[in-house]
N, C-alpha and C. Protein backbone atom coordinates (compact mmCIF):
# COMPACT_ATOMS: atom_id res chain seq x y z
N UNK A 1 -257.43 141.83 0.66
CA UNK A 1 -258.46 141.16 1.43
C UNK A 1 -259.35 140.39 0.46
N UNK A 2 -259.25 138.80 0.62
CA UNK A 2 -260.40 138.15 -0.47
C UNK A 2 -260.97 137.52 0.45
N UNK A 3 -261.16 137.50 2.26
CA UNK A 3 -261.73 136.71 2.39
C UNK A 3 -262.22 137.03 3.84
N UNK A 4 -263.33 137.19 4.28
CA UNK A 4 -263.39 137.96 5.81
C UNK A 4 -264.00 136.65 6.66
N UNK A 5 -263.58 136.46 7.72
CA UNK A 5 -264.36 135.10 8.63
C UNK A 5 -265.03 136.15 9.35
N UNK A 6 -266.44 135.84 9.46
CA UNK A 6 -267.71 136.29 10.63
C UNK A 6 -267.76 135.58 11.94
N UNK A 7 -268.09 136.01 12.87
CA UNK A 7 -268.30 134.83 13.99
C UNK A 7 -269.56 135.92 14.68
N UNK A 8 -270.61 134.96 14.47
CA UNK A 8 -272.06 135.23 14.97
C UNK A 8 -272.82 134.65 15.46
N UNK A 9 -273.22 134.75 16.75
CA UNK A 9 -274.07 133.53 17.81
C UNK A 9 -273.41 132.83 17.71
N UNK A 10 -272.20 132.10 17.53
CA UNK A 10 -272.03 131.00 17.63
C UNK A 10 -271.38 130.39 16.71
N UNK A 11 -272.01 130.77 15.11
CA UNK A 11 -271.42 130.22 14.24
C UNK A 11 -270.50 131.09 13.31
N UNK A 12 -269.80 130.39 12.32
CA UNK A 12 -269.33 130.65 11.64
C UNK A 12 -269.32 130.81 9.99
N UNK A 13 -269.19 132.01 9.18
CA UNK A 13 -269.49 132.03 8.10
C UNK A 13 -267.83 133.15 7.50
N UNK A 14 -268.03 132.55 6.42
CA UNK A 14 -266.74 133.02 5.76
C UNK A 14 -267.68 134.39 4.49
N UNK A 15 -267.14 135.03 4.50
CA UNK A 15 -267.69 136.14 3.25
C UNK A 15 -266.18 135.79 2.64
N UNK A 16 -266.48 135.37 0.69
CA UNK A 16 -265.33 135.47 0.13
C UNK A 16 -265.58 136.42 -1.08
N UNK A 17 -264.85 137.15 -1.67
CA UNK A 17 -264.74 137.63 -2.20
C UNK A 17 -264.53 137.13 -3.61
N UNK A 18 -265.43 137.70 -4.84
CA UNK A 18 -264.78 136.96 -6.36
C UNK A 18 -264.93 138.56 -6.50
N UNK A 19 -263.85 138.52 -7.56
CA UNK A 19 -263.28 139.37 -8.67
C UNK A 19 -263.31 139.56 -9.94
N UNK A 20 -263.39 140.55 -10.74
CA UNK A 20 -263.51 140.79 -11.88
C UNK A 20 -261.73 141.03 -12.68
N UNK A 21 -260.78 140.72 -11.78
CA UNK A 21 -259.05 140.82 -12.18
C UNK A 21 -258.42 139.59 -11.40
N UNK A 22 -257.46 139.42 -11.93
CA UNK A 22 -256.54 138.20 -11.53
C UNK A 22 -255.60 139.18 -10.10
N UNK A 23 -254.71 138.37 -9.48
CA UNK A 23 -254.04 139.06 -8.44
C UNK A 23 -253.00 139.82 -9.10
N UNK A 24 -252.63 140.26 -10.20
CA UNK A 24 -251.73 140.80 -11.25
C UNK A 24 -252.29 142.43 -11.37
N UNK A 25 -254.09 141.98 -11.23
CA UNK A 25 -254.21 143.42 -11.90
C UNK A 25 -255.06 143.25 -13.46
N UNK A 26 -254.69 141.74 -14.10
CA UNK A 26 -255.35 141.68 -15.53
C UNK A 26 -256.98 141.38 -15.30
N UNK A 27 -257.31 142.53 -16.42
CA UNK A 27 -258.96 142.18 -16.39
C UNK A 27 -259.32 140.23 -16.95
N UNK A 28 -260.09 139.92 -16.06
CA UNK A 28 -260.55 138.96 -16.70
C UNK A 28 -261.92 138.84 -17.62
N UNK A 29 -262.48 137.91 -18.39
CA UNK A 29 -263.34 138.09 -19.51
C UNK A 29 -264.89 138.07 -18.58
N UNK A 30 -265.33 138.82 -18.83
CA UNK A 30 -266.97 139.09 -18.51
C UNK A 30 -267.04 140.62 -18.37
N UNK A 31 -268.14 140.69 -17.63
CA UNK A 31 -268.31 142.07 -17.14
C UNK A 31 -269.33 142.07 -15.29
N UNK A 32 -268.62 140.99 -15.19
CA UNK A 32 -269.65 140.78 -13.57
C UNK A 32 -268.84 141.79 -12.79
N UNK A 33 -269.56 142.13 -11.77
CA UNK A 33 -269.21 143.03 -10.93
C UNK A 33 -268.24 142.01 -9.88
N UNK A 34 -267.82 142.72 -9.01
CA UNK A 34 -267.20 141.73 -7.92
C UNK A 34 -267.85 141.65 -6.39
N UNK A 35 -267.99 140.24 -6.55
CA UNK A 35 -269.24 140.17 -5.47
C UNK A 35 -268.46 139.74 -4.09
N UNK A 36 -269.45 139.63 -3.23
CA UNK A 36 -268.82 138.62 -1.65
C UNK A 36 -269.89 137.74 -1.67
N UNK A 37 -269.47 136.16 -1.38
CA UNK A 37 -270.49 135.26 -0.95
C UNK A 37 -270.04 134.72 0.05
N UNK A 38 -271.27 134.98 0.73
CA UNK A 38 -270.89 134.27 2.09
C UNK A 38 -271.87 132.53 2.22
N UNK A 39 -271.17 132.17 2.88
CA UNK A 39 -271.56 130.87 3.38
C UNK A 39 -271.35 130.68 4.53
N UNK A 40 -272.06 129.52 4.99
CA UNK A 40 -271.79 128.58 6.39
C UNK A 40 -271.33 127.58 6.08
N UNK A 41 -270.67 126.82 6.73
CA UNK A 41 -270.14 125.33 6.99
C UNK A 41 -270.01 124.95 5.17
N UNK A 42 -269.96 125.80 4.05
CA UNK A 42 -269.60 125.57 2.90
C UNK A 42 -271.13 126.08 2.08
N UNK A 43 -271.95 125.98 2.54
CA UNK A 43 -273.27 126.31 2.25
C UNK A 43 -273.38 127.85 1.41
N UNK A 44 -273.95 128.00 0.49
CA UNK A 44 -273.70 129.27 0.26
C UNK A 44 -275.07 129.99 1.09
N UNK A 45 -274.88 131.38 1.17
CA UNK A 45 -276.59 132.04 2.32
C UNK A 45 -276.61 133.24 1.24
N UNK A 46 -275.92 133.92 0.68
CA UNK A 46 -276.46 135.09 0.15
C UNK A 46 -275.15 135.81 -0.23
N UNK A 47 -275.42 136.89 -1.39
CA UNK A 47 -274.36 137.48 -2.05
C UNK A 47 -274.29 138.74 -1.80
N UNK A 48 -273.62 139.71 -1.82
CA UNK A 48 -273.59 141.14 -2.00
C UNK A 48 -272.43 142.03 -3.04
N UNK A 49 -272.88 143.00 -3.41
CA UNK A 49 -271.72 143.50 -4.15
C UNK A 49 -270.50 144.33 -3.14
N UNK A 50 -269.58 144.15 -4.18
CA UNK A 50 -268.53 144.84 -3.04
C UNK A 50 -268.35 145.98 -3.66
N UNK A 51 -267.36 147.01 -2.99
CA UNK A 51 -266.91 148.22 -3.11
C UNK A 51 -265.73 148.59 -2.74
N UNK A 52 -264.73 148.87 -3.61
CA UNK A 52 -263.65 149.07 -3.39
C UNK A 52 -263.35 150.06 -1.93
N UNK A 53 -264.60 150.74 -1.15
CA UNK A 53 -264.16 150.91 -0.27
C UNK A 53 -264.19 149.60 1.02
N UNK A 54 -264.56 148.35 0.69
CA UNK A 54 -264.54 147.94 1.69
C UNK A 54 -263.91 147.27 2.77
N UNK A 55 -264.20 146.84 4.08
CA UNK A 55 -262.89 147.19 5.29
C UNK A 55 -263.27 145.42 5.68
N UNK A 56 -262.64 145.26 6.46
CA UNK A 56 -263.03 143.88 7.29
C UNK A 56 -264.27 144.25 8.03
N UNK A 57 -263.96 145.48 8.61
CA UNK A 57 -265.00 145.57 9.26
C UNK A 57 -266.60 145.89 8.30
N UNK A 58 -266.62 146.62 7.80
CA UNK A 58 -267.48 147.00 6.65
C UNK A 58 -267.98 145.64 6.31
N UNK A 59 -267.27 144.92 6.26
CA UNK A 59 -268.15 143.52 5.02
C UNK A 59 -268.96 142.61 6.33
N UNK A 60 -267.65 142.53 7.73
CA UNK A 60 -268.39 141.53 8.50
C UNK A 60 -269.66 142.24 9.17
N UNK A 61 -269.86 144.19 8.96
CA UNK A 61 -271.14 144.96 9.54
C UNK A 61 -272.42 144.36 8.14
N UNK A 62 -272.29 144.07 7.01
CA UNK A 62 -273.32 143.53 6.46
C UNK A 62 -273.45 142.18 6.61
N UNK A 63 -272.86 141.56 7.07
CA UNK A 63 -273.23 140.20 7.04
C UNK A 63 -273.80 140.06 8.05
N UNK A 64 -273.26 140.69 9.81
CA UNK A 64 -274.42 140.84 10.29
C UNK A 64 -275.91 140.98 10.35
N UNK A 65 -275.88 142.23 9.38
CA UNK A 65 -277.46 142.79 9.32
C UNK A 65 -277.96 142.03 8.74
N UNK A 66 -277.29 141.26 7.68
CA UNK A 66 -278.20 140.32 6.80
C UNK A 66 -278.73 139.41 7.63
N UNK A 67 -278.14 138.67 8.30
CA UNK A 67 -278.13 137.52 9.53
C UNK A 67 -279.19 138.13 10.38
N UNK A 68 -279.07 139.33 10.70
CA UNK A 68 -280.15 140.08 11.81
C UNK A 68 -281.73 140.11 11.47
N UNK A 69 -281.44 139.89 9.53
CA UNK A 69 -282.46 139.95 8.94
C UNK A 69 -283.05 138.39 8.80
N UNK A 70 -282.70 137.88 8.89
CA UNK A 70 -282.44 136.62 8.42
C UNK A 70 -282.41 135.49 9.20
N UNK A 71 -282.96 135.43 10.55
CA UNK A 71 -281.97 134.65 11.85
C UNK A 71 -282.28 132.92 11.26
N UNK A 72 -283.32 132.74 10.61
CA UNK A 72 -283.37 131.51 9.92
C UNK A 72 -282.33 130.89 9.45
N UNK A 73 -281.81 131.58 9.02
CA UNK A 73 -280.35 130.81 8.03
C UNK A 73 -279.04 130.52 8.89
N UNK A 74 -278.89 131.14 10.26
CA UNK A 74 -278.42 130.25 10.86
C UNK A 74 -278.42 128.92 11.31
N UNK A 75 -279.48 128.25 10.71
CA UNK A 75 -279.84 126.53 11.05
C UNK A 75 -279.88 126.37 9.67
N UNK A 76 -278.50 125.53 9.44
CA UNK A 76 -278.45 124.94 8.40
C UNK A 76 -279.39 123.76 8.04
N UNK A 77 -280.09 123.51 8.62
CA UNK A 77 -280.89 122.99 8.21
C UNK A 77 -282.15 123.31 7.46
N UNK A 78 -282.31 124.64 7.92
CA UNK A 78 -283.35 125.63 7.19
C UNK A 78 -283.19 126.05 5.90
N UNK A 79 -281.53 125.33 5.20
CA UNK A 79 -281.23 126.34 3.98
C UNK A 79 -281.54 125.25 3.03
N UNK A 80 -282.49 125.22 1.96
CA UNK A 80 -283.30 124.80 1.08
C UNK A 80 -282.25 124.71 -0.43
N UNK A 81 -281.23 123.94 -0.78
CA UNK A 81 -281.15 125.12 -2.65
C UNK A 81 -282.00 124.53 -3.30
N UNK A 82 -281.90 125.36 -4.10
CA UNK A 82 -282.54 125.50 -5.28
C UNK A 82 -284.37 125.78 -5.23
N UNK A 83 -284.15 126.48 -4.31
CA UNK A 83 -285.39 127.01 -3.49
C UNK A 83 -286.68 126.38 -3.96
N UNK A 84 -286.33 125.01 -3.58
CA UNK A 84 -287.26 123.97 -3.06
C UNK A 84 -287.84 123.69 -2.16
């Protein structure tokens, strides 16, 4: 699983997954953890760490809450970078 689609109110946001290994299994060079970023319409909204326990369901139950937390960032128009 590298990649979970959300569907919330309406819209759509992808949670993708980056990794700290190639699809082989080889460590790659750093030491970042392996995160999920989700976005809208390409937009990035916010990151979380993952956990090797996690399910489809599991990742699309936080992206909810975040969103629940958050209902602003459903209007892409509201999303600012570089928090300007």
């Amino acid at each position: 699983m590298e990649e979970v689609i959300v569907e919330y109110q309406g819209k759509r946001m992808t949670a993708a997954l980056s990794t700290t290994q190639t699809l082989s299994g080889h460590a790659l060079p750093g030491d970042q953890a392996a995160m999920w970023h989700v976005t809208i319409g390409g937009t990035a909204l916010t990151k979380f760490p993952a956990s090797p326990t996690d399910t489809r369901e599991s990742v699309t139950q936080r992206v909810i809450r975040w969103l629940q937390d958050h209902p602003e960032m459903l209007d892409r128009d509201q999303i600012v970078l570089g928090g300007g």
